[in-house]
PDB file of N, CA and C in Angstrom:
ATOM      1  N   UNK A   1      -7.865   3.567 171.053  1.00  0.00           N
ATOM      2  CA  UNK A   1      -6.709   3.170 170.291  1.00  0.00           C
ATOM      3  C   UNK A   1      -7.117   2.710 168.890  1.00  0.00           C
ATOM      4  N   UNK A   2      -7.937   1.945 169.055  1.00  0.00           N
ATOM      5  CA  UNK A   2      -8.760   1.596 167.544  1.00  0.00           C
ATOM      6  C   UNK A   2      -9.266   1.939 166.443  1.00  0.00           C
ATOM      7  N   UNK A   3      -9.558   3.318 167.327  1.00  0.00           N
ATOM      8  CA  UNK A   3      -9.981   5.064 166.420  1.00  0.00           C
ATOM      9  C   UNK A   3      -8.939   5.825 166.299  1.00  0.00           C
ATOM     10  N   UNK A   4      -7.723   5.496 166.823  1.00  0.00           N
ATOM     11  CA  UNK A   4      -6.735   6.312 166.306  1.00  0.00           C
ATOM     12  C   UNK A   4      -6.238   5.516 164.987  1.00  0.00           C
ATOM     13  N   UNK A   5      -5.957   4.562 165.290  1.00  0.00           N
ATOM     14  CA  UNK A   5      -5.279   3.106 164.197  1.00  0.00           C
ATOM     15  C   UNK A   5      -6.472   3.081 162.752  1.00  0.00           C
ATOM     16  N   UNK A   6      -7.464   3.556 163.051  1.00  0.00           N
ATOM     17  CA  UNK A   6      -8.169   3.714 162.203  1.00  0.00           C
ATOM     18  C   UNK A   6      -8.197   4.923 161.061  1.00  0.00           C
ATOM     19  N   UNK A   7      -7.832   5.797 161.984  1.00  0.00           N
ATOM     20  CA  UNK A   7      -7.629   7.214 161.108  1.00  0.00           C
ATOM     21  C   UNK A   7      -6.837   7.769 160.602  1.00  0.00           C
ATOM     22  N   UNK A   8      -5.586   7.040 161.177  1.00  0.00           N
ATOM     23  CA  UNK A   8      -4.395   6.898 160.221  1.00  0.00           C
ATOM     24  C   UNK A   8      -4.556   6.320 159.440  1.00  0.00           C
ATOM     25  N   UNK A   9      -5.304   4.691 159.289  1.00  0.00           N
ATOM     26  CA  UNK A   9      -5.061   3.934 158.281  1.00  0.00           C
ATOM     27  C   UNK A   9      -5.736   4.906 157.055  1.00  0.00           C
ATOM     28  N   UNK A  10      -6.991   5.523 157.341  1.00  0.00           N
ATOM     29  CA  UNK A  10      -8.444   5.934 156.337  1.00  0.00           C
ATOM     30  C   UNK A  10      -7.176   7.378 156.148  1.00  0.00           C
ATOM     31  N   UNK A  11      -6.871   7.879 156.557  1.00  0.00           N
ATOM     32  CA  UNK A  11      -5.716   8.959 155.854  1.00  0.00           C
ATOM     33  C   UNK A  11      -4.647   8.352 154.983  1.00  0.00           C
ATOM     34  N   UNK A  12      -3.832   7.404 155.298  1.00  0.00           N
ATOM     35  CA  UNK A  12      -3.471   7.034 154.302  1.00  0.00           C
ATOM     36  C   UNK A  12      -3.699   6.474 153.342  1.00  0.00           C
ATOM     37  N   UNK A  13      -4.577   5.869 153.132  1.00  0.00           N
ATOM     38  CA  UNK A  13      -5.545   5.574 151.906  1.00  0.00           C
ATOM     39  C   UNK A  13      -5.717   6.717 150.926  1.00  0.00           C
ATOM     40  N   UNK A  14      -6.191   7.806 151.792  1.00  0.00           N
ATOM     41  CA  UNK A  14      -6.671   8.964 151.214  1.00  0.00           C
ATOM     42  C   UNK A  14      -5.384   9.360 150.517  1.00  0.00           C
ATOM     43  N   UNK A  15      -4.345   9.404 151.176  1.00  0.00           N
ATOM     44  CA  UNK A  15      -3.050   9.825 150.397  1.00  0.00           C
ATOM     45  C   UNK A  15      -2.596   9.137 149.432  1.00  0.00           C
ATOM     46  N   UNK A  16      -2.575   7.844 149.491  1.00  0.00           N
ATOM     47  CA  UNK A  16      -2.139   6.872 148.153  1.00  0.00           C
ATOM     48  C   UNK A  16      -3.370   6.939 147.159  1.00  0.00           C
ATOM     49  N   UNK A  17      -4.682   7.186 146.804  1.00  0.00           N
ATOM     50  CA  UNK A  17      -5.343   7.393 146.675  1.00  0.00           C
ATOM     51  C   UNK A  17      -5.154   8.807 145.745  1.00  0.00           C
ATOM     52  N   UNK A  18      -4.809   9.934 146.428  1.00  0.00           N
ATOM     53  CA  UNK A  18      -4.464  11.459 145.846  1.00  0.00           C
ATOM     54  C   UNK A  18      -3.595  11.533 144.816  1.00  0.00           C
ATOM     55  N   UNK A  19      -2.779  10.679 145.449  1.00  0.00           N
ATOM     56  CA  UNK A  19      -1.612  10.137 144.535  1.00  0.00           C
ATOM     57  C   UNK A  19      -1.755   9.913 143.524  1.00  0.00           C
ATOM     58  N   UNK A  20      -2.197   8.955 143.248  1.00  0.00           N
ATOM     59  CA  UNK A  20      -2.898   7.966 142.232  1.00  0.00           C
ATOM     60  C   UNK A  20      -3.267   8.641 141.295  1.00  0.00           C
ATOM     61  N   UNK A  21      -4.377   9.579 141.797  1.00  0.00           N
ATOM     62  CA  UNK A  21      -5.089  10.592 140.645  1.00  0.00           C
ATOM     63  C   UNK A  21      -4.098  11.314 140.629  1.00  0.00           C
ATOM     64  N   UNK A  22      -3.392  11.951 140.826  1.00  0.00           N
ATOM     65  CA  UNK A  22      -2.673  13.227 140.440  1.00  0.00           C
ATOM     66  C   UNK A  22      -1.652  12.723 139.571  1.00  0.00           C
ATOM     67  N   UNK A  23      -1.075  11.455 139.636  1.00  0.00           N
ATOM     68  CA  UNK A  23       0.030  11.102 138.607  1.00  0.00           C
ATOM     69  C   UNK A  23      -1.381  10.541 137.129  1.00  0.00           C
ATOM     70  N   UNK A  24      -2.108  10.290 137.493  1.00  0.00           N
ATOM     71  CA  UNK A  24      -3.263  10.199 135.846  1.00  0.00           C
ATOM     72  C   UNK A  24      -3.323  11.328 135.365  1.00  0.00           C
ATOM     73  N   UNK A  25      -3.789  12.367 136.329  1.00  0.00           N
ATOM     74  CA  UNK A  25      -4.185  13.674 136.297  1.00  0.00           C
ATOM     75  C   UNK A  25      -2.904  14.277 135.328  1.00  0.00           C
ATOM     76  N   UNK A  26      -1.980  14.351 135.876  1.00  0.00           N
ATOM     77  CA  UNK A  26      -0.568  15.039 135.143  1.00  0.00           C
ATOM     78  C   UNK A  26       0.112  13.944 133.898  1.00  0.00           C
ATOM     79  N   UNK A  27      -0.708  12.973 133.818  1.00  0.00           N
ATOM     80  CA  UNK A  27       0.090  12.232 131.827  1.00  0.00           C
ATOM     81  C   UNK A  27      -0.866  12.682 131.645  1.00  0.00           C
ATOM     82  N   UNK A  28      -2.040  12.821 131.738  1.00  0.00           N
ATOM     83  CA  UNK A  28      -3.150  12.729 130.590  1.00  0.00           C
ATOM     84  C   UNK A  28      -2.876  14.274 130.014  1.00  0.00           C
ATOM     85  N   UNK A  29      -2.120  15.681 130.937  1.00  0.00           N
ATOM     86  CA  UNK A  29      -2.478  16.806 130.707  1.00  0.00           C
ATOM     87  C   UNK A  29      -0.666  16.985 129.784  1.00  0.00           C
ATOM     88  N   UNK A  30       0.026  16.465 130.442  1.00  0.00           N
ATOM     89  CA  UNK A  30       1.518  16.955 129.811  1.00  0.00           C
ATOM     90  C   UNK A  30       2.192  15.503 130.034  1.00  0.00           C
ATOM     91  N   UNK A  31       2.091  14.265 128.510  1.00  0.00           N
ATOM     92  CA  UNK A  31       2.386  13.164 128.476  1.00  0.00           C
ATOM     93  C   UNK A  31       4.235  13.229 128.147  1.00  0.00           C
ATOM     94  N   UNK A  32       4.761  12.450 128.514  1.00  0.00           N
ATOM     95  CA  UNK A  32       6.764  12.206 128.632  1.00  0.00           C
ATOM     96  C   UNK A  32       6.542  12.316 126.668  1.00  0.00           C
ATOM     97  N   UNK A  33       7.026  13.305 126.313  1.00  0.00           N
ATOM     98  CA  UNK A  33       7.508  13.121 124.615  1.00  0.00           C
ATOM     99  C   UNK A  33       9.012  13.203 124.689  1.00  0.00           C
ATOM    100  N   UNK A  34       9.702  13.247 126.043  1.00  0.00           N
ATOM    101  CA  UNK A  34      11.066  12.959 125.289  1.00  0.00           C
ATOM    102  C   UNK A  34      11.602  11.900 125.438  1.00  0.00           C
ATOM    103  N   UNK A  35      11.318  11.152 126.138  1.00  0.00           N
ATOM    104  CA  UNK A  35      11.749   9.521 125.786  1.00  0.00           C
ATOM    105  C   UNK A  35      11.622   9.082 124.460  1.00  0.00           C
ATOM    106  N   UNK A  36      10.741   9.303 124.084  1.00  0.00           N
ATOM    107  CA  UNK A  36      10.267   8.843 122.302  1.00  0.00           C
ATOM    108  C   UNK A  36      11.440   9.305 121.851  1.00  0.00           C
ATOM    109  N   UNK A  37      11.793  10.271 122.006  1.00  0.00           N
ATOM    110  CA  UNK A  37      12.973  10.733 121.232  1.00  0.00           C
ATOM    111  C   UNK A  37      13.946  10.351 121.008  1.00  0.00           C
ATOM    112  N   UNK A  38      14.516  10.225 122.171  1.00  0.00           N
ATOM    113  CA  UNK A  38      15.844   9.074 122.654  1.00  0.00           C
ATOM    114  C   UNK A  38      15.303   7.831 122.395  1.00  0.00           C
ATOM    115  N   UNK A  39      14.577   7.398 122.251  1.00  0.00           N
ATOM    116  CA  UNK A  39      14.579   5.550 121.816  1.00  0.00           C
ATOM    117  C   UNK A  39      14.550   5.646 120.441  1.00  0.00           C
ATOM    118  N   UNK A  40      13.712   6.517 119.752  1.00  0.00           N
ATOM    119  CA  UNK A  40      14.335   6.588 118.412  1.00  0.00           C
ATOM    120  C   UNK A  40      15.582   6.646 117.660  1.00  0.00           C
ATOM    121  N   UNK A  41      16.571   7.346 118.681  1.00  0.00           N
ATOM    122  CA  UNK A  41      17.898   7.767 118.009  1.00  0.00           C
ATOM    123  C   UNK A  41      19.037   6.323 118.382  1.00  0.00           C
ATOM    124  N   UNK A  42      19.542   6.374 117.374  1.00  0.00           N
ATOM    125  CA  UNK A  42      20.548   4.992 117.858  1.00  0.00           C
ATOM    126  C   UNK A  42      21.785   5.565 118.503  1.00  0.00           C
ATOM    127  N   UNK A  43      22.007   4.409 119.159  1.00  0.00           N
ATOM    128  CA  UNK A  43      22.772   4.290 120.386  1.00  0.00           C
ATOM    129  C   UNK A  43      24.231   4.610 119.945  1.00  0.00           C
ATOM    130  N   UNK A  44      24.606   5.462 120.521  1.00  0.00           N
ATOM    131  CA  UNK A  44      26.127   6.156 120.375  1.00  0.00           C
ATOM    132  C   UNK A  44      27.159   5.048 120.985  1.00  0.00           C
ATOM    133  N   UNK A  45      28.300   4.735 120.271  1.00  0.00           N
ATOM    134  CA  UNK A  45      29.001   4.046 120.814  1.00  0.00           C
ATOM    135  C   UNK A  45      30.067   4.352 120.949  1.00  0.00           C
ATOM    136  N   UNK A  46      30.871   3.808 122.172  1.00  0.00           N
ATOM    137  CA  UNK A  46      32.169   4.643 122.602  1.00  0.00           C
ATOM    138  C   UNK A  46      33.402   4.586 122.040  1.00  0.00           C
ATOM    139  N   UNK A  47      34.273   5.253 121.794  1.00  0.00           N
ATOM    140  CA  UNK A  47      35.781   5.300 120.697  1.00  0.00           C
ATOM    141  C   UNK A  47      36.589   4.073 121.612  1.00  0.00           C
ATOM    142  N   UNK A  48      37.485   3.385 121.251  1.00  0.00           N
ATOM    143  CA  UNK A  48      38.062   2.926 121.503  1.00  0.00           C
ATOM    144  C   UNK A  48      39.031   3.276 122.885  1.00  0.00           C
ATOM    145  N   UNK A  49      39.595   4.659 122.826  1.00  0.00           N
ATOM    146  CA  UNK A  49      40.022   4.963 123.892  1.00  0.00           C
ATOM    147  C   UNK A  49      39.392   4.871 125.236  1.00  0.00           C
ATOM    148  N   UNK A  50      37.950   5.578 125.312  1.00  0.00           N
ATOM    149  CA  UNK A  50      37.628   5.437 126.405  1.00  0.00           C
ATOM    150  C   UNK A  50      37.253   3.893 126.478  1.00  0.00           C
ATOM    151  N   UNK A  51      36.995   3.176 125.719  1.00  0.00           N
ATOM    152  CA  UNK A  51      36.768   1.724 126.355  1.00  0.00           C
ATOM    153  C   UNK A  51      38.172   1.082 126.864  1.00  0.00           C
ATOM    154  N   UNK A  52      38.822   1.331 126.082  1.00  0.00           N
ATOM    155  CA  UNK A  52      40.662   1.055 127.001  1.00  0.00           C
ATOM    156  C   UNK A  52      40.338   1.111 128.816  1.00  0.00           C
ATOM    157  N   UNK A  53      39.469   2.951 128.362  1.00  0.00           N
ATOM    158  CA  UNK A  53      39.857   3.505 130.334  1.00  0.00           C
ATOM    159  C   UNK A  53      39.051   2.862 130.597  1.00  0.00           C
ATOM    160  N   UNK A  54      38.150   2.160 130.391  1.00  0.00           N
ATOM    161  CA  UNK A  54      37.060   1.583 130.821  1.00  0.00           C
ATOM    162  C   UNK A  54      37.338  -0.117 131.360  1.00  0.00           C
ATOM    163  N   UNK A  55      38.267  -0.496 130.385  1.00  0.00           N
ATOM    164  CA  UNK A  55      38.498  -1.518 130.833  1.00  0.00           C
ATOM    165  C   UNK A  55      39.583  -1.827 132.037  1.00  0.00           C
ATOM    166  N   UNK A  56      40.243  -0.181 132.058  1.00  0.00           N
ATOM    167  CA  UNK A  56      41.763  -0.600 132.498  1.00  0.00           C
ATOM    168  C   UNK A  56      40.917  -0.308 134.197  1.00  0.00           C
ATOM    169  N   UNK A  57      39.771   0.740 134.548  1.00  0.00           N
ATOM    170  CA  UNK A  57      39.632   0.612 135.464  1.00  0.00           C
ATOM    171  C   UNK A  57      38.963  -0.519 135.959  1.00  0.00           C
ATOM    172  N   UNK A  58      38.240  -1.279 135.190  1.00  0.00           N
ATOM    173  CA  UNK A  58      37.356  -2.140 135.898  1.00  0.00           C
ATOM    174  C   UNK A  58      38.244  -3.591 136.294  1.00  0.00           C
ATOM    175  N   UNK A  59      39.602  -3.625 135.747  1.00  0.00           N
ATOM    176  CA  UNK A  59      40.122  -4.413 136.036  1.00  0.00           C
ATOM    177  C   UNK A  59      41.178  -4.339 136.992  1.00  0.00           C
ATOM    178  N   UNK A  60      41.212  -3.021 137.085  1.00  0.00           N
ATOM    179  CA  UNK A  60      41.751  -2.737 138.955  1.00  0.00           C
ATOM    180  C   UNK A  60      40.819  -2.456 139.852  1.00  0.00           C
ATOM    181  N   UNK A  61      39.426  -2.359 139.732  1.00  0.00           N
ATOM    182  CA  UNK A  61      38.706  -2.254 140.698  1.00  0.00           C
ATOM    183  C   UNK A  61      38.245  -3.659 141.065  1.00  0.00           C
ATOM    184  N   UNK A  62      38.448  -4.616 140.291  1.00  0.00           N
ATOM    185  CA  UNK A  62      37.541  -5.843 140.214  1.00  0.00           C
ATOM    186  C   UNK A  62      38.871  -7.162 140.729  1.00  0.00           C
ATOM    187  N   UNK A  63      40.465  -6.171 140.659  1.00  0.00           N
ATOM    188  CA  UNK A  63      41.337  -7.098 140.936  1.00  0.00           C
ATOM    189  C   UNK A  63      41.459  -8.219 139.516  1.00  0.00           C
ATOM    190  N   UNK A  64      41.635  -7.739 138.917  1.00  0.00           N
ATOM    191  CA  UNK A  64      41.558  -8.361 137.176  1.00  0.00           C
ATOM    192  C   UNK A  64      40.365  -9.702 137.174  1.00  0.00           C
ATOM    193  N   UNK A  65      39.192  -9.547 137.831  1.00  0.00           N
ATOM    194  CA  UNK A  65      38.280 -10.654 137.793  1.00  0.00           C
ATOM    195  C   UNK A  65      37.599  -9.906 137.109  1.00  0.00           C
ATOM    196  N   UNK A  66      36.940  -8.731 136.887  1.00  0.00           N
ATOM    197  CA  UNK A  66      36.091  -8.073 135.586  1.00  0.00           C
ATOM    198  C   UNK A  66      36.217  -7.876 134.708  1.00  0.00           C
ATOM    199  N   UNK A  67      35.612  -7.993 133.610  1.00  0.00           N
ATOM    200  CA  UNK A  67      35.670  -7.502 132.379  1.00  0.00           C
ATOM    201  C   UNK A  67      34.755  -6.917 131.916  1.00  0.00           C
ATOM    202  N   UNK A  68      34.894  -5.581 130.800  1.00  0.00           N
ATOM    203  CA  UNK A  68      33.752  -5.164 129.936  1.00  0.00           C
ATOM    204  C   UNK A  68      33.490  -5.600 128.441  1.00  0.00           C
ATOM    205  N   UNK A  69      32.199  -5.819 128.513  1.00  0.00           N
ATOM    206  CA  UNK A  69      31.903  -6.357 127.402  1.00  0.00           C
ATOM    207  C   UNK A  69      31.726  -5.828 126.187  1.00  0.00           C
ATOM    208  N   UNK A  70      30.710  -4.531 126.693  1.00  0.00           N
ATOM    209  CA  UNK A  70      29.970  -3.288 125.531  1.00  0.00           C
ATOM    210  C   UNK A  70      30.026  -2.264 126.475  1.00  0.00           C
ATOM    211  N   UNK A  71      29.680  -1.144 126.057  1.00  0.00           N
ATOM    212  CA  UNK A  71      29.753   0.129 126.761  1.00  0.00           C
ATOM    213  C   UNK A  71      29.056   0.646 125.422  1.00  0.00           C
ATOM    214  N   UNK A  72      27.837   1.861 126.110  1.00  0.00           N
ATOM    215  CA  UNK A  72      27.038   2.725 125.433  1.00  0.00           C
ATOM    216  C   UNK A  72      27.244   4.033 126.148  1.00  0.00           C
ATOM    217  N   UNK A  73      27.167   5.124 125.112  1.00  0.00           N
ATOM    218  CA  UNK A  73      26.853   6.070 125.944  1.00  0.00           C
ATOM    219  C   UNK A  73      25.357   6.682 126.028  1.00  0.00           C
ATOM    220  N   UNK A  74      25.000   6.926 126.944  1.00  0.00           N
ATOM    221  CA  UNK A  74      23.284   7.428 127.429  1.00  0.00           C
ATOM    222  C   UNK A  74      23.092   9.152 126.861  1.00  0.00           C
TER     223      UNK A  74
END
């Protein structure tokens, strides 16, 4: 039993382990450049109308206890 409990454990090691390298392995070769992108660009903000719908739902979903404050769009 001890040698089984064992060889699972030493396999999964090996797998978190594989892991490990393969997510280094894949930034170092093809690093995220489009996030940079989007954090550079400023944040779009929503027209008035949809913040209306925005508010009118959250205050029937919330039973008029919610409110919105800001709204961005992503």
């Amino acid at each position: 039993m001890v040698v089984g409990m064992s060889a699972v454990f030493l396999i999964l090691i090996i797998v978190i382990w594989g892991g490990k390298l393969l997510i280094k392995a894949v930034n170092k070769i093809a690093p995220e450049e489009e996030s940079l992108k989007k954090a550079s660009a400023a944040p779009a903000v929503v027209d008035n109308t949809t913040m209306a719908v925005l508010q009118q739902v959250v205050a029937q979903v919330t039973g008029g206890k919610g409110r919105v404050v800001s709204a961005k769009k992503v």
